[in-house]
Protein backbone atom coordinates (compact mmCIF):
# COMPACT_ATOMS: atom_id res chain seq x y z
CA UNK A 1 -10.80 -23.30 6.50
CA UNK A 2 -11.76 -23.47 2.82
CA UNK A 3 -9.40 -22.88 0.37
CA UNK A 4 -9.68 -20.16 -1.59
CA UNK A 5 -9.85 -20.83 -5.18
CA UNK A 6 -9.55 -18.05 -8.19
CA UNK A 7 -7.09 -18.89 -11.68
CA UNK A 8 -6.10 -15.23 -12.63
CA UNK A 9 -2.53 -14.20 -11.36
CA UNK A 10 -1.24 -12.05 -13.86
CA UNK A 11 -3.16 -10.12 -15.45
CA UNK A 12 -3.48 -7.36 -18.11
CA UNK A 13 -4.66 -3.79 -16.80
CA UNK A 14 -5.20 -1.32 -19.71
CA UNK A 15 -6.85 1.50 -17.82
CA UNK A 16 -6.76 2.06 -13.97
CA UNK A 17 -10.92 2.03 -15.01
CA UNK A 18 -9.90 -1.68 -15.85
CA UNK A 19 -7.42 -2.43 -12.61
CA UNK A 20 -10.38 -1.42 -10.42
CA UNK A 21 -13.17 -3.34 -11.55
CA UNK A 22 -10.35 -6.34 -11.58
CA UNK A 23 -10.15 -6.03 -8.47
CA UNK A 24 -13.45 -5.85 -7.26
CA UNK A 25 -14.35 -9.47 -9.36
CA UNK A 26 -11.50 -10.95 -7.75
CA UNK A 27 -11.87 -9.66 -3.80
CA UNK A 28 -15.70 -10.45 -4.52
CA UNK A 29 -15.07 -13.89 -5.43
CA UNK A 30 -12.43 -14.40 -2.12
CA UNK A 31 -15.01 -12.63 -0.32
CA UNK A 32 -17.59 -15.15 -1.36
CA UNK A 33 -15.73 -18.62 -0.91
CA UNK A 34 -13.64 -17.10 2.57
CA UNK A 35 -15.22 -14.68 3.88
CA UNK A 36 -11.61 -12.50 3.53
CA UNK A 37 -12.21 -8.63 2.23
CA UNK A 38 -8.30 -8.53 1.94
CA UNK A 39 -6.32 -9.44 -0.41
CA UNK A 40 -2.48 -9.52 -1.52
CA UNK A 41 -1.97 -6.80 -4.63
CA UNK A 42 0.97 -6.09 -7.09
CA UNK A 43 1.03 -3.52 -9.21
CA UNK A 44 3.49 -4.33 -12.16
CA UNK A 45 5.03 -1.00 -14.36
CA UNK A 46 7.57 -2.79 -16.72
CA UNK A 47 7.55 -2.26 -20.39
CA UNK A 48 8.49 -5.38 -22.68
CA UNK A 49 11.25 -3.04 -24.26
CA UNK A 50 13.78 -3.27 -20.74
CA UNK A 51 16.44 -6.05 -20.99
CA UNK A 52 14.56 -7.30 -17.66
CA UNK A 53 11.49 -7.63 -18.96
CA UNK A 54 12.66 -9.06 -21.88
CA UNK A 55 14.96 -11.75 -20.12
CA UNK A 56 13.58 -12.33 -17.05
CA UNK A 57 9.30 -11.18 -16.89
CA UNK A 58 7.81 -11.98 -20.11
CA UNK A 59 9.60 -15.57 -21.24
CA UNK A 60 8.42 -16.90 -17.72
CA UNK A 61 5.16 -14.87 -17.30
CA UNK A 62 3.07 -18.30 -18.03
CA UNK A 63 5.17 -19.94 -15.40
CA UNK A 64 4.54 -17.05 -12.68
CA UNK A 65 0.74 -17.28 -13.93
CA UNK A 66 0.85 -20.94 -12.83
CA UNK A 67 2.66 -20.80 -9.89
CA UNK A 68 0.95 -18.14 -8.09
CA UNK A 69 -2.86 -19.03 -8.99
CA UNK A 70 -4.51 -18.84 -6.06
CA UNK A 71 -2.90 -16.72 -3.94
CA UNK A 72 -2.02 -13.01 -4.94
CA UNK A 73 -2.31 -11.08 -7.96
CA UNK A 74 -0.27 -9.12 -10.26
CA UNK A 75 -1.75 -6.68 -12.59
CA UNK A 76 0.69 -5.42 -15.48
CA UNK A 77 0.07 -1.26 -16.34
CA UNK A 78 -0.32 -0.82 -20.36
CA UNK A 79 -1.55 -4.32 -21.17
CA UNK A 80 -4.10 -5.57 -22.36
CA UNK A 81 -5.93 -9.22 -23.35
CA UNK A 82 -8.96 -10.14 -26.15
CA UNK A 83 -9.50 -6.94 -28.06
CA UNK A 84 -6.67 -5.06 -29.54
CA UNK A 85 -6.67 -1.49 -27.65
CA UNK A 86 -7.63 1.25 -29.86
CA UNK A 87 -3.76 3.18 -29.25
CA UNK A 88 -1.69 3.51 -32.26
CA UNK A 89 1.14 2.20 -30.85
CA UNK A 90 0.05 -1.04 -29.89
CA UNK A 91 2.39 -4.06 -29.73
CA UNK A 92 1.99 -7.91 -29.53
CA UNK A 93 3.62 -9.52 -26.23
CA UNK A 94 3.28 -13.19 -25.10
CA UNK A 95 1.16 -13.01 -22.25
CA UNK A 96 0.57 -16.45 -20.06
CA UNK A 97 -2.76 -17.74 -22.31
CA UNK A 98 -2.31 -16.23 -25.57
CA UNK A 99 -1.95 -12.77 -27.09
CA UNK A 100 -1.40 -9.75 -25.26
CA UNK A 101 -0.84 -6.36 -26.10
CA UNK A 102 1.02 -3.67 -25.29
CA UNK A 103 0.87 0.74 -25.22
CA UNK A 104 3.17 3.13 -24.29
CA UNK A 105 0.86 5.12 -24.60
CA UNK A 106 -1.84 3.73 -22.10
CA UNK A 107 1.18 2.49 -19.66
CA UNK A 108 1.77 6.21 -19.39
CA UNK A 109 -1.91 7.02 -18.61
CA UNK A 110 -2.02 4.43 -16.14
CA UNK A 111 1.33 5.30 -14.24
CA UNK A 112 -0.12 9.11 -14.28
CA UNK A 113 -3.28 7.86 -12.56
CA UNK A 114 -1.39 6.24 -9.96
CA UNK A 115 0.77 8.66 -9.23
CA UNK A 116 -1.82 11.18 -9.22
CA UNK A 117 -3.60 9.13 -5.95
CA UNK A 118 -0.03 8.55 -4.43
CA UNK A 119 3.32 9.89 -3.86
CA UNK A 120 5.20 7.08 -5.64
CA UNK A 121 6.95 8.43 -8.04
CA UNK A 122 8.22 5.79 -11.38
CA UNK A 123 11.75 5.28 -11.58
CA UNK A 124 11.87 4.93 -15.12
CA UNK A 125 12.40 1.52 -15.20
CA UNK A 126 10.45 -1.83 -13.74
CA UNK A 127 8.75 -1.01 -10.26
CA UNK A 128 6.48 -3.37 -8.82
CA UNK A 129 3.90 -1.79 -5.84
CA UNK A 130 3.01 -5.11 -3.38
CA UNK A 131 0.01 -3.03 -1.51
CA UNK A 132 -3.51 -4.60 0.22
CA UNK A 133 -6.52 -4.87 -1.44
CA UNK A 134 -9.71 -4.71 0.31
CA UNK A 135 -13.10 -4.74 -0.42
CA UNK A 136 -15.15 -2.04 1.02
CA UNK A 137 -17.67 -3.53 3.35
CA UNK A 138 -20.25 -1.22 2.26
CA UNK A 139 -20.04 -0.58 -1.49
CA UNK A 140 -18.84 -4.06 -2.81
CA UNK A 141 -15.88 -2.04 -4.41
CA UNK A 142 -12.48 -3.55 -4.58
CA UNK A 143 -9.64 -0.54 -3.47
CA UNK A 144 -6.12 -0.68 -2.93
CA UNK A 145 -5.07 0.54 0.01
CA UNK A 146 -1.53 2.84 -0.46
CA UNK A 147 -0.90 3.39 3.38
CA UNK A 148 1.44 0.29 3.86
CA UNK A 149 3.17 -0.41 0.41
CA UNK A 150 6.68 -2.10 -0.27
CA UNK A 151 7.95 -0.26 -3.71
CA UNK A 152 10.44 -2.83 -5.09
CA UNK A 153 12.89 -0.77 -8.23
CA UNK A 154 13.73 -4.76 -9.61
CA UNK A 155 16.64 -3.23 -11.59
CA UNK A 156 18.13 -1.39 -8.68
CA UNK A 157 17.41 -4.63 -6.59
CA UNK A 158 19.12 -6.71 -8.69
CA UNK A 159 22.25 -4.73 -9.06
CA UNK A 160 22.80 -4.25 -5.46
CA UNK A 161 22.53 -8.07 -5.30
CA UNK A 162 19.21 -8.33 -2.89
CA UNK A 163 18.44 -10.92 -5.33
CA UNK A 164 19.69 -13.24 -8.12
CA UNK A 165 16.85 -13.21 -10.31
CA UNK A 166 13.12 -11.79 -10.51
CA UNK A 167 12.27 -15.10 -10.74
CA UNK A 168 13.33 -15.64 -7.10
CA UNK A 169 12.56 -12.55 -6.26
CA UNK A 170 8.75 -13.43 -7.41
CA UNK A 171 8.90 -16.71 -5.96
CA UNK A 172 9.81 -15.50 -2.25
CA UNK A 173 6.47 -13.62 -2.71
CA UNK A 174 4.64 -16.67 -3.74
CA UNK A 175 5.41 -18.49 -0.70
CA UNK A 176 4.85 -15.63 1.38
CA UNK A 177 1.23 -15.17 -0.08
CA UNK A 178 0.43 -18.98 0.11
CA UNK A 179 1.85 -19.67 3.64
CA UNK A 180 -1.59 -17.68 4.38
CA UNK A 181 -4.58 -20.28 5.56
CA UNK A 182 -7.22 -18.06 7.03
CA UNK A 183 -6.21 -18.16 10.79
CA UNK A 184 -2.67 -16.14 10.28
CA UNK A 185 -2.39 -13.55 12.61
CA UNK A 186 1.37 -11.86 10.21
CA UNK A 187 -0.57 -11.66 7.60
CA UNK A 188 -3.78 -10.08 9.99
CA UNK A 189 -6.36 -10.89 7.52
CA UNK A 190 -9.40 -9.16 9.58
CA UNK A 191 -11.02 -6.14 7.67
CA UNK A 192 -9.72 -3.01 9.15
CA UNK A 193 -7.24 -4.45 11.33
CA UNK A 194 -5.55 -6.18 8.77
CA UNK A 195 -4.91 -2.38 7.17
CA UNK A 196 -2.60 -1.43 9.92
CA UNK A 197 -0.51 -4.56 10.03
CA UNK A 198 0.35 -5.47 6.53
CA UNK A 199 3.22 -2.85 6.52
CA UNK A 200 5.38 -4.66 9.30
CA UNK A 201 3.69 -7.96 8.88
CA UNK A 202 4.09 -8.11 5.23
CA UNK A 203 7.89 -6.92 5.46
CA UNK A 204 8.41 -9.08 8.20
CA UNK A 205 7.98 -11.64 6.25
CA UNK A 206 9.32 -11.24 3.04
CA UNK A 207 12.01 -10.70 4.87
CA UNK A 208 12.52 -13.71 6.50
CA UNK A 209 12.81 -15.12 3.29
CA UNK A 210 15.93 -13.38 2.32
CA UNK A 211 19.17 -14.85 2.37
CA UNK A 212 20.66 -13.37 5.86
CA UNK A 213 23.53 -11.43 3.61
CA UNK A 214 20.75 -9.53 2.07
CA UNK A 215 18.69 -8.80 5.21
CA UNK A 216 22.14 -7.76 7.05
CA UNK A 217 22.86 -5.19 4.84
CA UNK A 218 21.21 -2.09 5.30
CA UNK A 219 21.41 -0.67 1.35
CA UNK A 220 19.51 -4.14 0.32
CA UNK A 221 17.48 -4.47 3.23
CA UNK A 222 16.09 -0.96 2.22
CA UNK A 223 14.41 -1.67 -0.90
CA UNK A 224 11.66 -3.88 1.26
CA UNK A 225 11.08 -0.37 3.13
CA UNK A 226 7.33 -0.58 3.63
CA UNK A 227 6.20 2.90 2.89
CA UNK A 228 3.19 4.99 2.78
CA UNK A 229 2.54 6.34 -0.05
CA UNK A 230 -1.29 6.98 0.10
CA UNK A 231 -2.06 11.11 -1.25
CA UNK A 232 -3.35 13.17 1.58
């Protein structure tokens, strides 16, 4: 099987305009080298002004960016790379190569957007979405699919102790995403069918990668709830 092979892993997503056509380059370029439509997604809503953000996301966002490569991407709400964003509130954030920016503004467009085509609701502080993304057979468009999404609250996971750091945390889903090689029936990488099983297969095994005091208690255990959260 050939390995797949793509160097974005965090990125910048201004506009939900931006996110999608993201998407679509980097399903399109999977698609191309693998023949795989689907595609590991997280959707990151954390503003650099949050202690956790500040301690724990943006010092080591060069380090995720490395570590994760080639096998699942992270797209930050509200930032943006290259051109400064026309927003009048605009601030400068170290992003993994260079510059980025940062609006409150335009991270509050985007969460509307996305809450608009969901029932996920922000909790005011960092949420990350881990979804699917697919790439429609049809239209060679890159979507996110909602129906089977784990909603992780990092502050709320942190206090109740489900895990020491974010950098763990992030790290547990690095291996999961690389511990895929083509042929992995968990992770059900096979168009359509792959929708249906990511819920329990991705859970599974994130999971399984828990310490066992997290996974045997129920309050912890509960923030991996995989959840559907697609708008009828």
């Amino acid at each position: 099987m050939a390995q797949i092979s793509w160097s974005a892993a965090m990125n910048p997503a201004l506009t939900t305009q931006e996110l999608e056509k993201k998407v679509t380059q980097e399903l399109t370029a999977s698609f191309k080298l693998s023949g795989h439509r689907l595609r590991m997604i997280g959707l990151v809503f954390a503003t650099p002004d949050t202690p956790l953000v500040q301690a724990e996301i943006l010092p080591r966002i060069g380090k995720y960016h490395s570590r994760s490569g080639r096998h699942i991407e992270f797209y930050f709400a509200g930032y943006a790379q290259g051109g400064r964003p026309k927003e009048s509130d605009v601030i400068l954030v170290r992003g993994p190569k260079g510059t980025w920016y940062f609006s409150h503004k335009a991270f509050d467009r985007f969460r509307r957007d996305i809450q608009s085509q969901t029932t996920w609701q922000h909790s005011g502080d960092s949420d990350l979405l881990l979804s699917n993304g697919y790439l429609e057979e049809h239209k060679s468009r890159g979507t996110i699919d909602f129906k089977s999404t784990i909603v992780c609250q990092l502050e709320a996971m942190k206090k109740d102790e489900a895990f020491v750091s974010v950098g763990q945390f992030f790290e547990r889903i690095f291996q999961f995403a690389e511990s895929y090689d083509g042929d992995n029936p968990t992770w059900g990488f096979s168009d359509q069918e792959g929708l249906t099983v990511l819920g329990s297969g991705l859970k599974r095994v994130v999971m399984s990668l828990l310490p066992k005091t997290v996974i045997q208690d129920a309050r912890k255990a509960e923030h991996l709830a995989v959840r559907d959260v697609a708008r009828r």
